[in-house]
PDB file of N, CA and C in Angstrom:
ATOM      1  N   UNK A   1      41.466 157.412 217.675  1.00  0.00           N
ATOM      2  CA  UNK A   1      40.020 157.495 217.611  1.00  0.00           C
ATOM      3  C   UNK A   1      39.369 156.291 218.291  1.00  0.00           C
ATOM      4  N   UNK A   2      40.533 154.966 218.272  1.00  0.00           N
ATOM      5  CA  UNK A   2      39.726 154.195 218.889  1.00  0.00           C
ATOM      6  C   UNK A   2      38.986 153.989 220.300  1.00  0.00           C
ATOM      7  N   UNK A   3      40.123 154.790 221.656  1.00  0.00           N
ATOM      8  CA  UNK A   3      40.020 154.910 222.675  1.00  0.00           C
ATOM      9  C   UNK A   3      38.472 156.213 223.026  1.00  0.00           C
ATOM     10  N   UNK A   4      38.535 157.241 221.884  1.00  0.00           N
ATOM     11  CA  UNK A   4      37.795 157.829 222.051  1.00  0.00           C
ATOM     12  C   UNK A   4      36.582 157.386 221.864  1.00  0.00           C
ATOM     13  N   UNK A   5      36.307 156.722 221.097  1.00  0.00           N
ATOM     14  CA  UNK A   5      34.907 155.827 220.634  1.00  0.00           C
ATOM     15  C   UNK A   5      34.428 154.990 221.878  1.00  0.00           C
ATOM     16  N   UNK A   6      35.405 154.303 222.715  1.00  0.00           N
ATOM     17  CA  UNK A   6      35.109 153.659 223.567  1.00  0.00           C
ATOM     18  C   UNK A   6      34.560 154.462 225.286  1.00  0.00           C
ATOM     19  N   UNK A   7      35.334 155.712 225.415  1.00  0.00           N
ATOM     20  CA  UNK A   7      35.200 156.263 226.145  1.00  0.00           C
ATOM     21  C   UNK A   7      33.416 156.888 226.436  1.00  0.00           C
ATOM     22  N   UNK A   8      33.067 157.482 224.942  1.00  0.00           N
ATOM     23  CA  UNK A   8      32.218 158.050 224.785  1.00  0.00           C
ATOM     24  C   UNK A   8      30.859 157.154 224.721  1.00  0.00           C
ATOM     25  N   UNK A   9      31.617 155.140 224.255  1.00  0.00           N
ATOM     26  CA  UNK A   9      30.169 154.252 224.258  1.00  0.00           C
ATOM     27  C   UNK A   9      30.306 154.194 226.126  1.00  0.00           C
ATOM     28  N   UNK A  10      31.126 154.049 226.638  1.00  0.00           N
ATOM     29  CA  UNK A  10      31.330 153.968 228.233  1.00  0.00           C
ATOM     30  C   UNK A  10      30.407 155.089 228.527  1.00  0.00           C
ATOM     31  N   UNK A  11      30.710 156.153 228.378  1.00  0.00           N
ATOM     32  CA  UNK A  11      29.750 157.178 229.192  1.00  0.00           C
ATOM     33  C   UNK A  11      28.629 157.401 228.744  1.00  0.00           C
ATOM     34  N   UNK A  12      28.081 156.529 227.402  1.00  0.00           N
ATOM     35  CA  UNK A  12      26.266 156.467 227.362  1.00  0.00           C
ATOM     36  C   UNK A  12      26.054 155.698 227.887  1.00  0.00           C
ATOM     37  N   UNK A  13      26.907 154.535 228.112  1.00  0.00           N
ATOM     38  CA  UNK A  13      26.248 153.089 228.821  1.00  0.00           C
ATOM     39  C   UNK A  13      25.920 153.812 230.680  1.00  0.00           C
ATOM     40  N   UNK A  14      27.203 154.119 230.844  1.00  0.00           N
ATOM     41  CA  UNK A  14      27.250 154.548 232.666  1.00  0.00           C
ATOM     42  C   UNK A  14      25.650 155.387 232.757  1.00  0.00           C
ATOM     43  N   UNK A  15      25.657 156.209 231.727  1.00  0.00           N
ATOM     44  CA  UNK A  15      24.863 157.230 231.811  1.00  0.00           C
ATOM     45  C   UNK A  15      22.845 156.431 231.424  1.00  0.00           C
ATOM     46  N   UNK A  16      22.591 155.336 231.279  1.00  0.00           N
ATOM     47  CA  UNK A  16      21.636 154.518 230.806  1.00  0.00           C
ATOM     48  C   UNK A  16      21.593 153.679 232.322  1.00  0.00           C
ATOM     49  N   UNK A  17      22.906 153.259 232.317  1.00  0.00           N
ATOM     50  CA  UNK A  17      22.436 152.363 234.108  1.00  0.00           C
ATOM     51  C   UNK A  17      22.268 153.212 235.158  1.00  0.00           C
ATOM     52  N   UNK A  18      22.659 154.336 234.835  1.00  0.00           N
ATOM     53  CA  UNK A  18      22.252 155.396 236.184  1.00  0.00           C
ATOM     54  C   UNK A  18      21.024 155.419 236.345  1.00  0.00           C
ATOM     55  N   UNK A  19      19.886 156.035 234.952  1.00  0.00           N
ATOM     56  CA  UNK A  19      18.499 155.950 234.788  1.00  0.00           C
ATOM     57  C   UNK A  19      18.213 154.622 235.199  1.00  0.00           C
ATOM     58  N   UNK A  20      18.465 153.805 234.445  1.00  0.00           N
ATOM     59  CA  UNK A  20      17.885 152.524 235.050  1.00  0.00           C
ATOM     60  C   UNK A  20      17.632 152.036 236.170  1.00  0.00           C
ATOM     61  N   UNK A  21      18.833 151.792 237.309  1.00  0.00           N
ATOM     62  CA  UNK A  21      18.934 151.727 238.549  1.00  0.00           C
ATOM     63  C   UNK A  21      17.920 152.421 239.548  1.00  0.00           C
ATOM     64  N   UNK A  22      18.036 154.160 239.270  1.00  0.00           N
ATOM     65  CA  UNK A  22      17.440 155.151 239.654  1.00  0.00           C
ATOM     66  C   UNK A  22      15.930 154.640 239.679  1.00  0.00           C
ATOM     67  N   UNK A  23      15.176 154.832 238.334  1.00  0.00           N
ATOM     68  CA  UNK A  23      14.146 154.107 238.362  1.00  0.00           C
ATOM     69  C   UNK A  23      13.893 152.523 239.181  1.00  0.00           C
ATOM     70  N   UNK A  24      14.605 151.760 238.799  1.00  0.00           N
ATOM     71  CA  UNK A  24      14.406 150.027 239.732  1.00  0.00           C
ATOM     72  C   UNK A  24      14.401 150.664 241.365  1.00  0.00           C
ATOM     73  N   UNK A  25      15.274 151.520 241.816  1.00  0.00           N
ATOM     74  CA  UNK A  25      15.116 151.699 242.953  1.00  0.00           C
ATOM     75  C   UNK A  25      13.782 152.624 243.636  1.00  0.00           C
ATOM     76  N   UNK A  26      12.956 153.242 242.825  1.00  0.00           N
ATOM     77  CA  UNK A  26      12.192 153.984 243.451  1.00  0.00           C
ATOM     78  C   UNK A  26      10.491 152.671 243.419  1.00  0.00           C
ATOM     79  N   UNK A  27      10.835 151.474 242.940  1.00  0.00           N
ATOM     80  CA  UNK A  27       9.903 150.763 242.928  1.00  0.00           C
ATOM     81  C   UNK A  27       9.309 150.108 244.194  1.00  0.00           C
ATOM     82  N   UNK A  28       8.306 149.154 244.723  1.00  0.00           N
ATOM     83  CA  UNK A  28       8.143 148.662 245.808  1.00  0.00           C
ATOM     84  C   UNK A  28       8.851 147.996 245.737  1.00  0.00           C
ATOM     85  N   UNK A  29       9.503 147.240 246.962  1.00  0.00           N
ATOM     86  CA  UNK A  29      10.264 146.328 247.032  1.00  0.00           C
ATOM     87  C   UNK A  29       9.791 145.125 248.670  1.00  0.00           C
ATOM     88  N   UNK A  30      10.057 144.270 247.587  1.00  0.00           N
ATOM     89  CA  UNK A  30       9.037 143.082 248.674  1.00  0.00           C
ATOM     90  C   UNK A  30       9.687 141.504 249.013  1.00  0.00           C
ATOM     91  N   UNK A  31       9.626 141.031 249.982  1.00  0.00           N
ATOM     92  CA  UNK A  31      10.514 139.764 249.625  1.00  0.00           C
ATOM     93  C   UNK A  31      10.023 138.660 248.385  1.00  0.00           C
ATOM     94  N   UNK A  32       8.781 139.359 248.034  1.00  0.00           N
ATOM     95  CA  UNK A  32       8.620 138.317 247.085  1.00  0.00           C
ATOM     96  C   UNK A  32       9.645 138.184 245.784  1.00  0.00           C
ATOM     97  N   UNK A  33       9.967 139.233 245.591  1.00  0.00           N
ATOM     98  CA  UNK A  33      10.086 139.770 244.176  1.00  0.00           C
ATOM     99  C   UNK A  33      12.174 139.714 244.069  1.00  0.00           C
ATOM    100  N   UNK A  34      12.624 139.937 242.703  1.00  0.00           N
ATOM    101  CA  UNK A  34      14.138 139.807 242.839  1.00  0.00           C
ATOM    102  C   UNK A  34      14.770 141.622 242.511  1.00  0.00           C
ATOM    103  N   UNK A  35      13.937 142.681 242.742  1.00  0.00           N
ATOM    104  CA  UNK A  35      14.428 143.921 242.280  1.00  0.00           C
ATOM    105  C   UNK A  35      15.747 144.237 243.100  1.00  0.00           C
ATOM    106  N   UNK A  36      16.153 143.705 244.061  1.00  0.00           N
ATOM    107  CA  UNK A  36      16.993 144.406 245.144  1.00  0.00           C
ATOM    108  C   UNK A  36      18.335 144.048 244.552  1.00  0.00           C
ATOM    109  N   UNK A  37      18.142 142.348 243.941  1.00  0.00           N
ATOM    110  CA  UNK A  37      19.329 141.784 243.243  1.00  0.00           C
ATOM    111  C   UNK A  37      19.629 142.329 241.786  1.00  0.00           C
ATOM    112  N   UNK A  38      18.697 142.610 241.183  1.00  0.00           N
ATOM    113  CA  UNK A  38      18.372 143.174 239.808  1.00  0.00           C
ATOM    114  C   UNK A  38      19.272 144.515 239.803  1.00  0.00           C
ATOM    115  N   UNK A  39      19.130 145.245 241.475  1.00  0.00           N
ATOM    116  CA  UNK A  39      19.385 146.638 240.866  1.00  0.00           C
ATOM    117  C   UNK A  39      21.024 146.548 241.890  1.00  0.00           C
ATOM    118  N   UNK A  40      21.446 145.818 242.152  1.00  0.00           N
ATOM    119  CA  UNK A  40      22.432 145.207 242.761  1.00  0.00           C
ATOM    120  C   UNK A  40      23.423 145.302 241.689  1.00  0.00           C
ATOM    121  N   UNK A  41      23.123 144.199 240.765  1.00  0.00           N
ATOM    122  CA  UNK A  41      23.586 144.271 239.265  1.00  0.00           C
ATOM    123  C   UNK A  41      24.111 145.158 238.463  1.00  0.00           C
ATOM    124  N   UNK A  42      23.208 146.115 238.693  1.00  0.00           N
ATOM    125  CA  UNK A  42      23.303 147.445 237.857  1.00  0.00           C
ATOM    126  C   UNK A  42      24.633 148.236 238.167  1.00  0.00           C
ATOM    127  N   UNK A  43      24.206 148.034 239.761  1.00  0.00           N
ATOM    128  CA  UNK A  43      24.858 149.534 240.350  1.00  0.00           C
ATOM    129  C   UNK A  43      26.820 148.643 240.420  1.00  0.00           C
ATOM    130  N   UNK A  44      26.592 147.133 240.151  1.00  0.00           N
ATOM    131  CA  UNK A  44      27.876 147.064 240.717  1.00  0.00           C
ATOM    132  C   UNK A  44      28.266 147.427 238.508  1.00  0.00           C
ATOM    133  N   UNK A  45      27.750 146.879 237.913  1.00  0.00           N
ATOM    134  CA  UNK A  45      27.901 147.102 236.383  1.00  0.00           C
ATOM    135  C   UNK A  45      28.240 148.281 235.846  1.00  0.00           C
ATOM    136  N   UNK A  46      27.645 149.298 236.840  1.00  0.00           N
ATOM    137  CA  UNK A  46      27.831 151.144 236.783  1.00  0.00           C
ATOM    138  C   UNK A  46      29.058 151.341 237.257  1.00  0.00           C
ATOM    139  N   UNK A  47      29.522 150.784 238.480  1.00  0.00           N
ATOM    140  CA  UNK A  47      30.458 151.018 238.745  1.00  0.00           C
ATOM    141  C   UNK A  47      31.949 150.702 237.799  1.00  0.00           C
ATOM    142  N   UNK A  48      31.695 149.493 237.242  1.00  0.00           N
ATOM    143  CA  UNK A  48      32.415 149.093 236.259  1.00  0.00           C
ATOM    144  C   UNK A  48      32.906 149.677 235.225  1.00  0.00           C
ATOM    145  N   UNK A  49      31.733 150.069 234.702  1.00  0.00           N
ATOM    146  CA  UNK A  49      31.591 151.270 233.406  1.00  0.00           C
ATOM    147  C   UNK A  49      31.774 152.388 233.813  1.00  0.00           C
ATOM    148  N   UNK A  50      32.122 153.174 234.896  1.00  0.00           N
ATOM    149  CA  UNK A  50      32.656 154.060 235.448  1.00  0.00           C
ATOM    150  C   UNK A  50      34.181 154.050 235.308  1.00  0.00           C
ATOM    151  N   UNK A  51      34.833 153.071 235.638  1.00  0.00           N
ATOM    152  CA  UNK A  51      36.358 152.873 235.864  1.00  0.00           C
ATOM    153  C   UNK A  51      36.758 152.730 234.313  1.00  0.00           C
ATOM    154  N   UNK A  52      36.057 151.687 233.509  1.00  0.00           N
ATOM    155  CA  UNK A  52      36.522 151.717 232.014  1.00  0.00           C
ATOM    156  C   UNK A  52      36.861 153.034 231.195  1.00  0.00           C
ATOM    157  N   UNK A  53      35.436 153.480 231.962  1.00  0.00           N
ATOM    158  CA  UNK A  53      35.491 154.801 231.119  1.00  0.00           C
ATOM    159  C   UNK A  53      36.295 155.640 231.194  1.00  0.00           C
ATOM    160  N   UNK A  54      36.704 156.091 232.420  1.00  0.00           N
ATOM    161  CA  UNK A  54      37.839 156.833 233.030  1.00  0.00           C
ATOM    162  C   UNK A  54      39.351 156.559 232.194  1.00  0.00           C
ATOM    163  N   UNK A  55      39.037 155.326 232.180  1.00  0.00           N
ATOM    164  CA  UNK A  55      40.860 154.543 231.496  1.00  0.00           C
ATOM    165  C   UNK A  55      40.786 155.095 230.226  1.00  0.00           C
ATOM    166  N   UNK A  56      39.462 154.644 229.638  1.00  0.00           N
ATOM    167  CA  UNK A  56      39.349 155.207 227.948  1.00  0.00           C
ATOM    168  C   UNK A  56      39.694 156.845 228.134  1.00  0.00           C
ATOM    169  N   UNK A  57      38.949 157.461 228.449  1.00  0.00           N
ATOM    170  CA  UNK A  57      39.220 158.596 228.899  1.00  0.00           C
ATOM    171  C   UNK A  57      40.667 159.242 228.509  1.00  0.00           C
ATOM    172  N   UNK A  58      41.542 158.850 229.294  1.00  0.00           N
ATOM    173  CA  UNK A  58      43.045 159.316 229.779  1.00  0.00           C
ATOM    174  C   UNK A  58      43.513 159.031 228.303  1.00  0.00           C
ATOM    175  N   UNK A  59      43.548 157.381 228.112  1.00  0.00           N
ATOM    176  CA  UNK A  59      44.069 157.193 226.902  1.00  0.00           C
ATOM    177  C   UNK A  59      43.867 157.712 225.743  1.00  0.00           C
ATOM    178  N   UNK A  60      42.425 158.379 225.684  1.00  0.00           N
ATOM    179  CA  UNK A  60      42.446 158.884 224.816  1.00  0.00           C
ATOM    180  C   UNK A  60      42.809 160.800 224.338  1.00  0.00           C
ATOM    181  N   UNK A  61      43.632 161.065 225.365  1.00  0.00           N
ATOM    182  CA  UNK A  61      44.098 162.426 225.877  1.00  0.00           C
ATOM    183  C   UNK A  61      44.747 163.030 224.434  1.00  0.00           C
ATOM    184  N   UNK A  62      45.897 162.201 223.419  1.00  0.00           N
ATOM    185  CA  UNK A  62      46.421 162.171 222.379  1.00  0.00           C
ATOM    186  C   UNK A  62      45.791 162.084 221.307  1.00  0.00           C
ATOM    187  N   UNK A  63      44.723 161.578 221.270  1.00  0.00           N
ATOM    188  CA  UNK A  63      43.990 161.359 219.614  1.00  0.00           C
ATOM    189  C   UNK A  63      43.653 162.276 219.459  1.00  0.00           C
ATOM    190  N   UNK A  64      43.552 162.623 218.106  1.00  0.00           N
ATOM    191  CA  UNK A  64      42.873 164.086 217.566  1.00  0.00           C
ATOM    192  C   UNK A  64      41.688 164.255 217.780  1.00  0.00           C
ATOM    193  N   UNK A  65      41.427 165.754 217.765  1.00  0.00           N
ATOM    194  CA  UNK A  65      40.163 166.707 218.184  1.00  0.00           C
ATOM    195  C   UNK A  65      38.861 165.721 217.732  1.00  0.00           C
ATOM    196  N   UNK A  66      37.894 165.345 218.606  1.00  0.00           N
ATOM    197  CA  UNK A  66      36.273 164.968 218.189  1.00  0.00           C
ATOM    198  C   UNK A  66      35.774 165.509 219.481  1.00  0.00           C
ATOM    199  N   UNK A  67      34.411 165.845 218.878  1.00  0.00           N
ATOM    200  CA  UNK A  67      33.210 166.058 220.042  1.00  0.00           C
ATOM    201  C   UNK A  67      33.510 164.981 220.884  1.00  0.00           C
ATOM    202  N   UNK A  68      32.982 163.622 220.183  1.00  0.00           N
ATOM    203  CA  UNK A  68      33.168 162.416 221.345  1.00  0.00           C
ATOM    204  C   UNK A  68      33.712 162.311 222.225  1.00  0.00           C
ATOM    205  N   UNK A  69      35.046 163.353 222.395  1.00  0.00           N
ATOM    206  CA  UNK A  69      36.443 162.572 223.027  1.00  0.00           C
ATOM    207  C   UNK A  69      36.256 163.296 224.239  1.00  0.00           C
ATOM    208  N   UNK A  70      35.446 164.737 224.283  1.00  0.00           N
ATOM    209  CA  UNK A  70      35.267 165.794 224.901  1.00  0.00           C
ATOM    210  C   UNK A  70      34.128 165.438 226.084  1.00  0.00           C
ATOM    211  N   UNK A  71      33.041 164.896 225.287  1.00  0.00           N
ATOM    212  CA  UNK A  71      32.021 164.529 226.107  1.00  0.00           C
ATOM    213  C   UNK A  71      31.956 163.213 227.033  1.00  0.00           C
ATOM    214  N   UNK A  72      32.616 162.301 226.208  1.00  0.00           N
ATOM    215  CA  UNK A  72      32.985 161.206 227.230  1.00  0.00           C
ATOM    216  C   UNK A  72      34.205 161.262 228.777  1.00  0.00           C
ATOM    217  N   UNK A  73      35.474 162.609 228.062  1.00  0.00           N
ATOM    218  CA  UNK A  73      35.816 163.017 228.998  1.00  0.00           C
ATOM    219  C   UNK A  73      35.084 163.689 230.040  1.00  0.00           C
ATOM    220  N   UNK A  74      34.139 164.648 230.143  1.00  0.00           N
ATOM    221  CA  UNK A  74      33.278 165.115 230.856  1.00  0.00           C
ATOM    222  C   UNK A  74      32.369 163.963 231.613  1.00  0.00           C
ATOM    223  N   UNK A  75      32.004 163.574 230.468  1.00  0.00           N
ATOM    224  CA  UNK A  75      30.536 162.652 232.041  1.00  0.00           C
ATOM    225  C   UNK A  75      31.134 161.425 232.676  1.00  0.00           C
ATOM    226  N   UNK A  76      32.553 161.089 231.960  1.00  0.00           N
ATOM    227  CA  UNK A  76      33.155 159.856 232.621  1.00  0.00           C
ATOM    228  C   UNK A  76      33.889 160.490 233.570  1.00  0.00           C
ATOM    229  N   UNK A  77      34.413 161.386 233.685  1.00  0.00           N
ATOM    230  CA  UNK A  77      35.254 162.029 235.062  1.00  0.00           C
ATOM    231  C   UNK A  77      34.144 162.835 235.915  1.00  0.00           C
ATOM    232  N   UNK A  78      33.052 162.925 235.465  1.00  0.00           N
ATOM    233  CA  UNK A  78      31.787 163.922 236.699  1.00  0.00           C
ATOM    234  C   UNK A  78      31.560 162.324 236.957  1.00  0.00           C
ATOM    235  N   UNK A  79      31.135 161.594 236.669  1.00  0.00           N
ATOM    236  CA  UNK A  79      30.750 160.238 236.880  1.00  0.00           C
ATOM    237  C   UNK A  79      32.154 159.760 238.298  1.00  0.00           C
ATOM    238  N   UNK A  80      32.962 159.868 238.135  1.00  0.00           N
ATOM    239  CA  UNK A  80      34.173 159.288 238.823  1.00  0.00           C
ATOM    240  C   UNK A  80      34.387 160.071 240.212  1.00  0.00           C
ATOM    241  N   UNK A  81      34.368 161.227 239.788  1.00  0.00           N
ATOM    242  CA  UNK A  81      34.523 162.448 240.741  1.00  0.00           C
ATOM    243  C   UNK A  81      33.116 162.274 241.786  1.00  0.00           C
ATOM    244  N   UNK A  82      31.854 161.944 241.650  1.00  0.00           N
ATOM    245  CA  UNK A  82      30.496 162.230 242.192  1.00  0.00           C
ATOM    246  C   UNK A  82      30.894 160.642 242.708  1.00  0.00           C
ATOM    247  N   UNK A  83      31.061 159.642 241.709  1.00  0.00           N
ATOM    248  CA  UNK A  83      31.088 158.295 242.669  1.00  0.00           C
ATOM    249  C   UNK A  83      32.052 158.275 243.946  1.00  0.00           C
ATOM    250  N   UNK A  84      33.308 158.454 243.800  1.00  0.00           N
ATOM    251  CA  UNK A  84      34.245 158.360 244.710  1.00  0.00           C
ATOM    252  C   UNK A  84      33.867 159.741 245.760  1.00  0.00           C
ATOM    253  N   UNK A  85      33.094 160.585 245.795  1.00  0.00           N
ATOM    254  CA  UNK A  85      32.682 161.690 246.792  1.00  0.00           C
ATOM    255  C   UNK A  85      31.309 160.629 247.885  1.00  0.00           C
ATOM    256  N   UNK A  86      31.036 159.975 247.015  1.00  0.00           N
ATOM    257  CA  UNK A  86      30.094 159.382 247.586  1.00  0.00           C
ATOM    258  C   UNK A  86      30.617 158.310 248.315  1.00  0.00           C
ATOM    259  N   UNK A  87      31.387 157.221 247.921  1.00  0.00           N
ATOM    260  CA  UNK A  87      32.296 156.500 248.350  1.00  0.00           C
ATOM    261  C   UNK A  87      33.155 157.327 249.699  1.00  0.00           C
ATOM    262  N   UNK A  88      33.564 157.877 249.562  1.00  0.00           N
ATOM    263  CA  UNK A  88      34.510 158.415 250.744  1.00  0.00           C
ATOM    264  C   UNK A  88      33.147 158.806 251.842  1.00  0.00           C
ATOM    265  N   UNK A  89      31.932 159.296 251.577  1.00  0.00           N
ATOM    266  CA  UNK A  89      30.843 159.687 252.430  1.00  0.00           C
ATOM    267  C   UNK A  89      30.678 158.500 253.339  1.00  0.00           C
ATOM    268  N   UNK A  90      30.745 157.505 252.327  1.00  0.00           N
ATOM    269  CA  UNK A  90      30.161 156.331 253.128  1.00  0.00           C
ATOM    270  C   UNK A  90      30.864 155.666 253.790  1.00  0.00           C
ATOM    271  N   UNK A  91      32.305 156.016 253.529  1.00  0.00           N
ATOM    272  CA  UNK A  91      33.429 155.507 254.406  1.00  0.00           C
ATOM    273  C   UNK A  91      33.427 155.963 255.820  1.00  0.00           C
ATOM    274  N   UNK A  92      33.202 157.021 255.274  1.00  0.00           N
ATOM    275  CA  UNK A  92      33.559 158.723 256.726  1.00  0.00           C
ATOM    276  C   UNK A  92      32.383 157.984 257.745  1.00  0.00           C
ATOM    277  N   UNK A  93      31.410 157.643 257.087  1.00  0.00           N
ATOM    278  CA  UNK A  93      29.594 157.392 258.330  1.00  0.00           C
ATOM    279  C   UNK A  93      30.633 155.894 258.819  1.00  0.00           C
ATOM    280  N   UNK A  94      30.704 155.262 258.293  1.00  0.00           N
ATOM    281  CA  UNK A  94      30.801 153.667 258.831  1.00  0.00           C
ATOM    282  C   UNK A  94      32.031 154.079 259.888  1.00  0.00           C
ATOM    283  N   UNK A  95      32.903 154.327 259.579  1.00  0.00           N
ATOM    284  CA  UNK A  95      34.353 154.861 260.764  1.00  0.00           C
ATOM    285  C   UNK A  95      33.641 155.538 262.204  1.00  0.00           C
ATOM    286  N   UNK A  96      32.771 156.338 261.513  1.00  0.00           N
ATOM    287  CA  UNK A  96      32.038 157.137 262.952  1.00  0.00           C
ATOM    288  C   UNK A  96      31.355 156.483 263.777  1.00  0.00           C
ATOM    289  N   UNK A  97      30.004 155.411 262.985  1.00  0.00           N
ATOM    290  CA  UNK A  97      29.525 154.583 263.416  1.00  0.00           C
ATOM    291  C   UNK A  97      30.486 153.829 264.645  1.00  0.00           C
ATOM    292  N   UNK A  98      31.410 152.827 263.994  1.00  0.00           N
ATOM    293  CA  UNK A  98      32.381 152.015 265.158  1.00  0.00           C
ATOM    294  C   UNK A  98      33.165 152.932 265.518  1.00  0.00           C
ATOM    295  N   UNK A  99      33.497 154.263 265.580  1.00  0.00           N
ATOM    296  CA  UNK A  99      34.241 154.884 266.710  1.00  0.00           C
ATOM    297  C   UNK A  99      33.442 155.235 268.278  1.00  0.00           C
TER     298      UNK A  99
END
C-alpha cells in the first residue's frame, strides 16, 4: 500500500504542476519580470514527478486491489507516454533542423 499511496500523491502533484505551468505560461512575459524562470521550475519539477511516479507505479503492480493504485497507474503512465511523445517530437524537429 505504501508504493501505491505514493504513486497516486505523484500523479496529483504531476497533475497540479501541469495546471500551474499551463496557466504561468499563458501570462505576459517581459524582461522585467522572473515568470520564464518560475515556469522553468515547474516544468523541469513535472518532469520529475513524472518519472517518480512511473517507478511508484510499477512497484506498486503487487499490492492489493485500491482505487488509488489504479488511478495513479493511469495518469502517471498517460503522463509518461504524452511526455516522451513530445520529447521524441522535439528531437525529430532539432535533427531536421541541422540536417
Amino acid at each position: 500500500m505504501k508504493n501505491t499511496k505514493k504513486s497516486f500523491h505523484f500523479a496529483v502533484f504531476s497533475s497540479v504542476l501541469l495546471i500551474v505551468f499551463t496557466i504561468l505560461g499563458q501570462t505576459v512575459r517581459t524582461a522585467a519580470n522572473t515568470i520564464n524562470d518560475i515556469t522553468a521550475y515547474f516544468i523541469t519539477l513535472f518532469f520529475i514527478s513524472i518519472f517518480f511516479g512511473a517507478i511508484f507505479s510499477v512497484l506498486s503492480f503487487k499490492e492489493p486491489f485500491h482505487w488509488k493504485k489504479y488511478v495513479g497507474i493511469g495518469i502517471n503512465f498517460f503522463f509518461l507516454v504524452m511526455t516522451s511523445l513530445a520529447l521524441i517530437g522535439n528531437l525529430k524537429d532539432v535533427v531536421e533542423a541541422f540536417s
